[in-house]
Protein backbone atom coordinates (compact mmCIF):
# COMPACT_ATOMS: atom_id res chain seq x y z
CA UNK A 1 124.22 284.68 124.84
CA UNK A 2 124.08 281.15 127.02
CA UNK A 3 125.13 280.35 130.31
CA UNK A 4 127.26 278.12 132.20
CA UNK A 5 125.35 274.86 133.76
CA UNK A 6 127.58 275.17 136.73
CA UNK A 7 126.59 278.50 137.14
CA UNK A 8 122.47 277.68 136.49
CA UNK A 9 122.77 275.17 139.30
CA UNK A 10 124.60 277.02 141.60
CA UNK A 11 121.81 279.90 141.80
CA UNK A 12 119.11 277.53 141.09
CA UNK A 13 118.27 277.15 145.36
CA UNK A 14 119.01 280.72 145.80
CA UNK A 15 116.14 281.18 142.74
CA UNK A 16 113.65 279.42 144.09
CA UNK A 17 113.92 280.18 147.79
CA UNK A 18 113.43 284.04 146.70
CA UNK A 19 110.12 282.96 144.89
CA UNK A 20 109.02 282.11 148.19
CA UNK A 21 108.01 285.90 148.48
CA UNK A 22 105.97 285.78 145.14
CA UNK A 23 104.64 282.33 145.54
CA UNK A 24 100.80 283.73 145.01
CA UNK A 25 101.75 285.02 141.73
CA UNK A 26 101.61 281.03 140.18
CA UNK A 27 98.35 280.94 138.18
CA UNK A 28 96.53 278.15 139.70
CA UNK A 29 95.67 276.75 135.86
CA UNK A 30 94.07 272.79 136.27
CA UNK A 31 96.01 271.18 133.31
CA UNK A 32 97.98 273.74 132.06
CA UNK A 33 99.79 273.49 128.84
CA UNK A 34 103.21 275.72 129.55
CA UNK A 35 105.76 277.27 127.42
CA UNK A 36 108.54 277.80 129.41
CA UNK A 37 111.17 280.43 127.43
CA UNK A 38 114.70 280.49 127.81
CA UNK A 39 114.30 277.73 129.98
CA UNK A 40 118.23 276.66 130.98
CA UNK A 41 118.23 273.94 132.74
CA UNK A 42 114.43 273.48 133.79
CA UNK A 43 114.77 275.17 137.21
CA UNK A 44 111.40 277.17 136.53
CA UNK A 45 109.80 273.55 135.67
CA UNK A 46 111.29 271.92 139.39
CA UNK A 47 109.75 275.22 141.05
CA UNK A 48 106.48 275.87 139.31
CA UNK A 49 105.19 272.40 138.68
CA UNK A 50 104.45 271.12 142.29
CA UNK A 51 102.84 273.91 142.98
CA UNK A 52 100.05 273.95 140.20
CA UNK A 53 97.05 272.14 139.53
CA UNK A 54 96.56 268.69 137.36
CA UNK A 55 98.68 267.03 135.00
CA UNK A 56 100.37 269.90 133.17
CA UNK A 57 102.03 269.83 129.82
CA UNK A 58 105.24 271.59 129.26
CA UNK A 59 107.29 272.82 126.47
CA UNK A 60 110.94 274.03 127.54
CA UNK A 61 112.26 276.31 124.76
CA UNK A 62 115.85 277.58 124.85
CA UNK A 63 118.57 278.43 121.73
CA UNK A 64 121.57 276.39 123.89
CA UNK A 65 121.22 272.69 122.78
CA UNK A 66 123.71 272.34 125.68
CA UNK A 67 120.95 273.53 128.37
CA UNK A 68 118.75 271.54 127.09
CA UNK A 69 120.74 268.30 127.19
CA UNK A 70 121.47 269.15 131.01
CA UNK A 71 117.88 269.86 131.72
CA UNK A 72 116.52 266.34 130.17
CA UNK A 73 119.59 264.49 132.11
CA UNK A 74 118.71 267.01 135.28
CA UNK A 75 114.93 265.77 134.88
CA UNK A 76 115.82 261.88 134.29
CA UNK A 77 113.89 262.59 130.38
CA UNK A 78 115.75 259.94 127.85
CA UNK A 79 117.98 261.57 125.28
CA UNK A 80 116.04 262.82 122.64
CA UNK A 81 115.66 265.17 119.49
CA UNK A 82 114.65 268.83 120.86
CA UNK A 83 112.22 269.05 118.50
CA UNK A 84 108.91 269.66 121.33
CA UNK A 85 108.37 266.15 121.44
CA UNK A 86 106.71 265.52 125.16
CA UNK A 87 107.46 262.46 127.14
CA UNK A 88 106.00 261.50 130.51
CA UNK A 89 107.80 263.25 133.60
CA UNK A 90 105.76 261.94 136.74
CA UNK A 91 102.56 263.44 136.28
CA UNK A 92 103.42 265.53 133.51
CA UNK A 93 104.32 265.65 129.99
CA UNK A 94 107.27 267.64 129.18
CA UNK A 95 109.26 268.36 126.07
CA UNK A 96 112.19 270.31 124.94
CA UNK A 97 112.14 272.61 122.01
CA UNK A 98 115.15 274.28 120.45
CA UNK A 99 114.61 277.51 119.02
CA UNK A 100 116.39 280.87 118.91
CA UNK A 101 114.24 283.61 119.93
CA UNK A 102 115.77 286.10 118.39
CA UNK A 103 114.36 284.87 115.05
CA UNK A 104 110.71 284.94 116.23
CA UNK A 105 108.69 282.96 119.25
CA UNK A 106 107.57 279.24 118.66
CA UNK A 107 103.72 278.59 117.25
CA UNK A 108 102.80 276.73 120.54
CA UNK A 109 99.18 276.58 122.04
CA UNK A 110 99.56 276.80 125.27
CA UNK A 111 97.42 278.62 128.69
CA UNK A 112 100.53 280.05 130.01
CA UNK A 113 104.26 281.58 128.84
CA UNK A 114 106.72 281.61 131.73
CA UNK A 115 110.00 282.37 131.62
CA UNK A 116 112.90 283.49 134.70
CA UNK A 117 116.28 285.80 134.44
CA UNK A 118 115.65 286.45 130.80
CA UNK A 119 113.63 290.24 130.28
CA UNK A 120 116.53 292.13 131.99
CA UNK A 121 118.94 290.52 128.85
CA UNK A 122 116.65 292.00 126.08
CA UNK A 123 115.59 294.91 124.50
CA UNK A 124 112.20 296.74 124.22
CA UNK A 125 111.75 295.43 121.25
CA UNK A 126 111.32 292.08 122.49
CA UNK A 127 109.15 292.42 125.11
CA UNK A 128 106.90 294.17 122.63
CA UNK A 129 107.11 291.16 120.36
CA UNK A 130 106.64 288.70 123.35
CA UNK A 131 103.44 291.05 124.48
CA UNK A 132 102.17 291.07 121.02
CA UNK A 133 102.93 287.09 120.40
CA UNK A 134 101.27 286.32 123.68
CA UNK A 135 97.64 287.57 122.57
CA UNK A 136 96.10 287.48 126.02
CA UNK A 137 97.78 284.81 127.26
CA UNK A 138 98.69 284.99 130.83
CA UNK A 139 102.52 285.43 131.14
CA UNK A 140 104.76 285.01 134.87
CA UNK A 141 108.36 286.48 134.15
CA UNK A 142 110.28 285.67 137.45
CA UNK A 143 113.91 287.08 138.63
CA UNK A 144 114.59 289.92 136.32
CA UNK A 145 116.77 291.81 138.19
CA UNK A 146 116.31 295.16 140.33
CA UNK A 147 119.24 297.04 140.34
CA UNK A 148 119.81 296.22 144.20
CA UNK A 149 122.62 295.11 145.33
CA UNK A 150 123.36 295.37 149.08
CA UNK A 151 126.76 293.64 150.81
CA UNK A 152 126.55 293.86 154.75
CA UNK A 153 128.89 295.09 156.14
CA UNK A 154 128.91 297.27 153.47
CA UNK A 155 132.10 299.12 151.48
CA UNK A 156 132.39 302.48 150.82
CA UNK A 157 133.22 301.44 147.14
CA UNK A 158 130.74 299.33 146.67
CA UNK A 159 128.28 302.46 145.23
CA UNK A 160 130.87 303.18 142.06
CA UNK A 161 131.67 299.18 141.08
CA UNK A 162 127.86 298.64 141.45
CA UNK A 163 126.89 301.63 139.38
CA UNK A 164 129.28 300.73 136.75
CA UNK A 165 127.81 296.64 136.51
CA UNK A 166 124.73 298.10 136.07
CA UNK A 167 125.93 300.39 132.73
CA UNK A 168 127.24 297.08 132.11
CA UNK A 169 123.24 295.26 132.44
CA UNK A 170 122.34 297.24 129.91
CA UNK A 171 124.74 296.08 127.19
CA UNK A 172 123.51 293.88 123.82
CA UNK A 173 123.39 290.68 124.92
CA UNK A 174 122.54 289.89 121.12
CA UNK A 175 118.97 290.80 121.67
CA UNK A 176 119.59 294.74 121.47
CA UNK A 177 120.74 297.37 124.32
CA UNK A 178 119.53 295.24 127.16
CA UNK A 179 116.62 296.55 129.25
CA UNK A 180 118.58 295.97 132.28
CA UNK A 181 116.91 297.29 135.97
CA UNK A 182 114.49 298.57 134.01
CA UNK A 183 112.90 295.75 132.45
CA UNK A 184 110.02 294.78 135.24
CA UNK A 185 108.67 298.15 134.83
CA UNK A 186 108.91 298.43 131.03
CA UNK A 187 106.97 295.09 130.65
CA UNK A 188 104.58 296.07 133.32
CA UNK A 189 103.80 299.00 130.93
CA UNK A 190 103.35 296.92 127.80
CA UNK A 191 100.93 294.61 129.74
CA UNK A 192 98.65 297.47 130.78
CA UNK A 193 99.13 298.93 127.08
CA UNK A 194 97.57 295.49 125.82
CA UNK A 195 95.08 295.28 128.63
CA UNK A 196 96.32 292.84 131.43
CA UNK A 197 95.92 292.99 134.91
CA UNK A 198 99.50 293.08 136.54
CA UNK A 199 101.09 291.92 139.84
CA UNK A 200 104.40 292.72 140.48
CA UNK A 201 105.86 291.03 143.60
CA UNK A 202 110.26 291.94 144.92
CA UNK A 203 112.18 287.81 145.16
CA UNK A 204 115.26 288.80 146.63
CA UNK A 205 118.24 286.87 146.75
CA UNK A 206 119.60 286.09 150.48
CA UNK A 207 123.20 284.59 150.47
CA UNK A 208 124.64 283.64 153.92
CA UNK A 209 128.31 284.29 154.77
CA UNK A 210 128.25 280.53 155.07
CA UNK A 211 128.08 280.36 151.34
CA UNK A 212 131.92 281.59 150.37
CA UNK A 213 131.14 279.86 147.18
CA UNK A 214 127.82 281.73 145.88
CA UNK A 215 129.64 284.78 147.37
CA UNK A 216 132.96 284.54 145.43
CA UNK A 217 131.26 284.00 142.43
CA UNK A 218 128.99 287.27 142.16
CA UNK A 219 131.95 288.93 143.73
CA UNK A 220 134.10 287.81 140.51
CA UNK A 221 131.36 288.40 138.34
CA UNK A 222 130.60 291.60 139.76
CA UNK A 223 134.24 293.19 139.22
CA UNK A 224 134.33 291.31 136.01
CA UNK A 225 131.57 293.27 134.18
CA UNK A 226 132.35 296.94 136.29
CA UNK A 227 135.84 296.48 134.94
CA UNK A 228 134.70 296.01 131.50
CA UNK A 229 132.84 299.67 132.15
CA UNK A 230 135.96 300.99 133.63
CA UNK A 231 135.72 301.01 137.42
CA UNK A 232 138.68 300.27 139.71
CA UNK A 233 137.81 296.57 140.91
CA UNK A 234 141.28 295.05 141.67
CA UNK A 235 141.33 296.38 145.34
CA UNK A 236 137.66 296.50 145.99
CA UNK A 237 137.37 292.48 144.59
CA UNK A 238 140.79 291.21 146.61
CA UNK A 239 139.41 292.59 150.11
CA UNK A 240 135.72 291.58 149.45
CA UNK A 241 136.98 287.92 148.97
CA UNK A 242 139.56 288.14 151.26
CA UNK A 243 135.97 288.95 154.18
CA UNK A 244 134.01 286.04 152.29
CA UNK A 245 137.02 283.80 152.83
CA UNK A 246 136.83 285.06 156.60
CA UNK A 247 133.17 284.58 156.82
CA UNK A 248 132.50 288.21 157.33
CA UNK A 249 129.79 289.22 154.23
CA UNK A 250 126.54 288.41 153.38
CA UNK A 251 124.65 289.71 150.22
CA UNK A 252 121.37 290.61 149.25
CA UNK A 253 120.27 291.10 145.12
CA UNK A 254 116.81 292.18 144.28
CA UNK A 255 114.56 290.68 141.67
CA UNK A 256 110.57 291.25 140.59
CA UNK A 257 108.60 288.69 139.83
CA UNK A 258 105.85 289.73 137.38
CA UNK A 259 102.23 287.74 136.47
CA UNK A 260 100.26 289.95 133.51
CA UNK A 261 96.47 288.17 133.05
């Protein structure tokens, strides 16, 4: 499983002007030392660290040397070995750390696990191994996905291509039948299980029709993955860019952003 850079930046503003909707969920933690999971590019660094307390330290983890390349060049860090290594970022100390999760999380200290757009890719297993690994910590899992998906105007086949990408969400992603729209609610669970207090709070994605772009890409992406789970997307795809070409579509896609403590 990895991801496009294009693609990472592209959502990236989208990303973090949803989390305006959740922004009380950020631990206020002087100092924190952060491990940041299947970090990308950094995005959940740019977002989170202006809005915490003192002179954090961070540890971005991801399996895609690639991402992490991008995200030191994105944050101005000098080339370096991912090996956790932190240099000085501004305030901060921040260091990248390649690591496949599949194979187990990293032995980090740290006062807080974040991570964004990852639990909705996994199984259960792994968010019971995450919930056991974390041992109290406190954990904020941002932008796993909903299941909403809302074009206006709408299209009277919008109800079968969306139900079919979401049989798609729930493929293996290499982690396991992915927990898909169900994955905010299945961590909440584990969380209470293990005895943390939980917060879920909705960061939903608002594209413009001004944005053909962003909208031709989750239209393509949208039809690519129904397809794969057999729904008719040839028509539906050619007139929904043919209106985002015209200016005529906005969309809205729901996320929860989750804080266990």
């Amino acid at each position: 499983m990895g991801f496009d850079p294009e693609w990472l930046a592209m959502r990236e503003g989208y990303d973090h002007l949803s989390r305006g909707e959740s922004l009380g969920l950020i631990p206020a933690i002087p100092g924190a030392r952060v491990v940041d999971l299947a970090c990308g590019t950094g995005s959940n660094l740019r977002f989170l660290s202006p809005r915490m307390p003192g002179r954090q330290h961070w540890t971005l983890v991801d399996h895609d040397a690639r991402l992490l390349d991008a995200a030191r060049e994105r944050l101005g860090l000098p080339t370096g070995q991912h090996d956790g290594e932190a240099v000085d970022w501004g305030a901060h100390r921040v260091g990248t750390l390649q690591a496949d999760l599949r194979a187990g999380f990293p032995a980090l200290d740290c006062d807080l696990v974040v991570t964004t757009a990852l639990l909705d890719l996994v199984d259960a297993g792994f968010v019971d191994a995450l919930v056991a690994w974390l041992a109290g910590r406190p954990l904020l899992a941002s932008l796993t996905v909903d299941g909403r998906i809302e074009w206006t105007p709408s299209d009277p086949r919008d109800s079968a291509v969306h139900a079919a990408f979401r049989a798609h969400q729930l493929l293996d992603r290499g982690f396991g039948p992915s927990l898909g729209v169900g994955a905010s609610e299945y961590l909440r669970d584990r969380l209470v299980e293990a005895g943390y207090q939980v917060e879920m709070l909705p960061t939903t994605w608002q594209i413009p029709a001004s944005d053909g772009p962003m909208l031709a890409e989750m239209a393509r992406g949208i039809a690519q993955a129904a397809g794969e789970c057999g729904a008719e997307v040839d028509g539906w795809l050619a007139d929904k860019l043919a209106a985002i070409a015209r200016g005529e579509v906005a969309l809205a896609v729901g996320h929860w952003d989750v804080l266990g403590r």
